[in-house]
C-alpha atoms as a PDB file:
ATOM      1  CA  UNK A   1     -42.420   0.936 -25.906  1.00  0.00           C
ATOM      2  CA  UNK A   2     -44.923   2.310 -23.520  1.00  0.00           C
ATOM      3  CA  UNK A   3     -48.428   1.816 -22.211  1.00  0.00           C
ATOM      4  CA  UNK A   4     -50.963   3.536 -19.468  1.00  0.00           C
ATOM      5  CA  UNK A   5     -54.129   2.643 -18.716  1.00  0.00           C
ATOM      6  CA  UNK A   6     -56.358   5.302 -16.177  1.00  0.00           C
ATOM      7  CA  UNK A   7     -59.517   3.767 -15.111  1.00  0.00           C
ATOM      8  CA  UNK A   8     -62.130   5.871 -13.127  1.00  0.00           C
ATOM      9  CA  UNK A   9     -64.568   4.267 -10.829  1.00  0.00           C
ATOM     10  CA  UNK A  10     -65.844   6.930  -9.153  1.00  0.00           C
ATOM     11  CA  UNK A  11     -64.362  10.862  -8.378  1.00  0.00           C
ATOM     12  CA  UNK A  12     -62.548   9.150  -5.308  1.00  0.00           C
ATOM     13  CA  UNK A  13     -61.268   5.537  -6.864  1.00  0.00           C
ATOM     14  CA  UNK A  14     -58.939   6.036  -9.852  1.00  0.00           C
ATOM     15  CA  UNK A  15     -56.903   2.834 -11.095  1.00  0.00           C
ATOM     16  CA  UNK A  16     -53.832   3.459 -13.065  1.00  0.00           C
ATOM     17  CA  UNK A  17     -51.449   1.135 -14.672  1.00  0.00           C
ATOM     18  CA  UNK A  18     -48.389   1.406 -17.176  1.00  0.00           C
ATOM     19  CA  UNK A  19     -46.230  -0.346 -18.096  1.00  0.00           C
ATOM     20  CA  UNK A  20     -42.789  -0.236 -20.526  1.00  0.00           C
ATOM     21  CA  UNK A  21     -41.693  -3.340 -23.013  1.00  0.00           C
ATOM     22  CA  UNK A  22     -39.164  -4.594 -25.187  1.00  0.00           C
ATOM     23  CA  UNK A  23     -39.965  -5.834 -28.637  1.00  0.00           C
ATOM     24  CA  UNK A  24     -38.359  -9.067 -27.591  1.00  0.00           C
ATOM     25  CA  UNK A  25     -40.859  -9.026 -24.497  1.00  0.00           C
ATOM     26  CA  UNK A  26     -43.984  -8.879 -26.717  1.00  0.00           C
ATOM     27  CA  UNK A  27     -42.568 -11.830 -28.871  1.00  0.00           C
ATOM     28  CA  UNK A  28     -42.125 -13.692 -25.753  1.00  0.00           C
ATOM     29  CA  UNK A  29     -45.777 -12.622 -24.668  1.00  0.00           C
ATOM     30  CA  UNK A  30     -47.038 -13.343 -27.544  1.00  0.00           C
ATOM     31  CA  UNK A  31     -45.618 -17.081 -27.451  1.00  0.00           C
ATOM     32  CA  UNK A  32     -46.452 -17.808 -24.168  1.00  0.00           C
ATOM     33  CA  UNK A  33     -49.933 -16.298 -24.766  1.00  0.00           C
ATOM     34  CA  UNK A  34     -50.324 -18.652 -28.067  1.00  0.00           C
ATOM     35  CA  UNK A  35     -48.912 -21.783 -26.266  1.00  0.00           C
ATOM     36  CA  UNK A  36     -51.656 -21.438 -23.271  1.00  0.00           C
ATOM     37  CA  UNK A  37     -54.481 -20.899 -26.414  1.00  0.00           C
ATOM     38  CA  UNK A  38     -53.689 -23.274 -28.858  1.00  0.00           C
ATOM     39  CA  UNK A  39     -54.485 -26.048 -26.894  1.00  0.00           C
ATOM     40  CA  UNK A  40     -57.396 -24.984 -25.144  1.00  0.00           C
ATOM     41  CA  UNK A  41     -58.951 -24.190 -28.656  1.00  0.00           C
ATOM     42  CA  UNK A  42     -58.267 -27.573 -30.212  1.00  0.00           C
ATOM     43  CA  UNK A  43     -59.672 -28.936 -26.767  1.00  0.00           C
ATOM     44  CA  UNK A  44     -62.756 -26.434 -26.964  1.00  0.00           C
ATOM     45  CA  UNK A  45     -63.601 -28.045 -31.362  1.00  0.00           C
ATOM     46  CA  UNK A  46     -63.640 -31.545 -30.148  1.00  0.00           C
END
C-alpha cells in the first residue's frame, strides 16, 4: 500500500511526504496506536 501527502505553504515552501506499508504494518500501528490510547482515555473518564 501507498500514501503521499503534498502540502503547500507558500509558491516557494512545498512539504511532501509518502510513504509505503504492509498490511501487517498497519495492524502493528494500529496496536501500538490503541495501547498508547486506551489508557490515557480511561485516565482522561476518571
Amino acid at each position: 500500500m501507498k500514501g503521499s501527502v503534498e502540502l503547500r505553504i507558500t509558491d516557494h515552501v512545498i512539504l511532501r511526504a509518502s510513504i509505503r506499508t504492509t498490511p501487517a504494518g498497519l495492524i502493528g500501528a494500529a496496536t501500538l496506536l490503541a495501547a498508547i490510547l486506551v489508557p490515557v482515555m480511561w485516565d482522561r473518564r476518571r
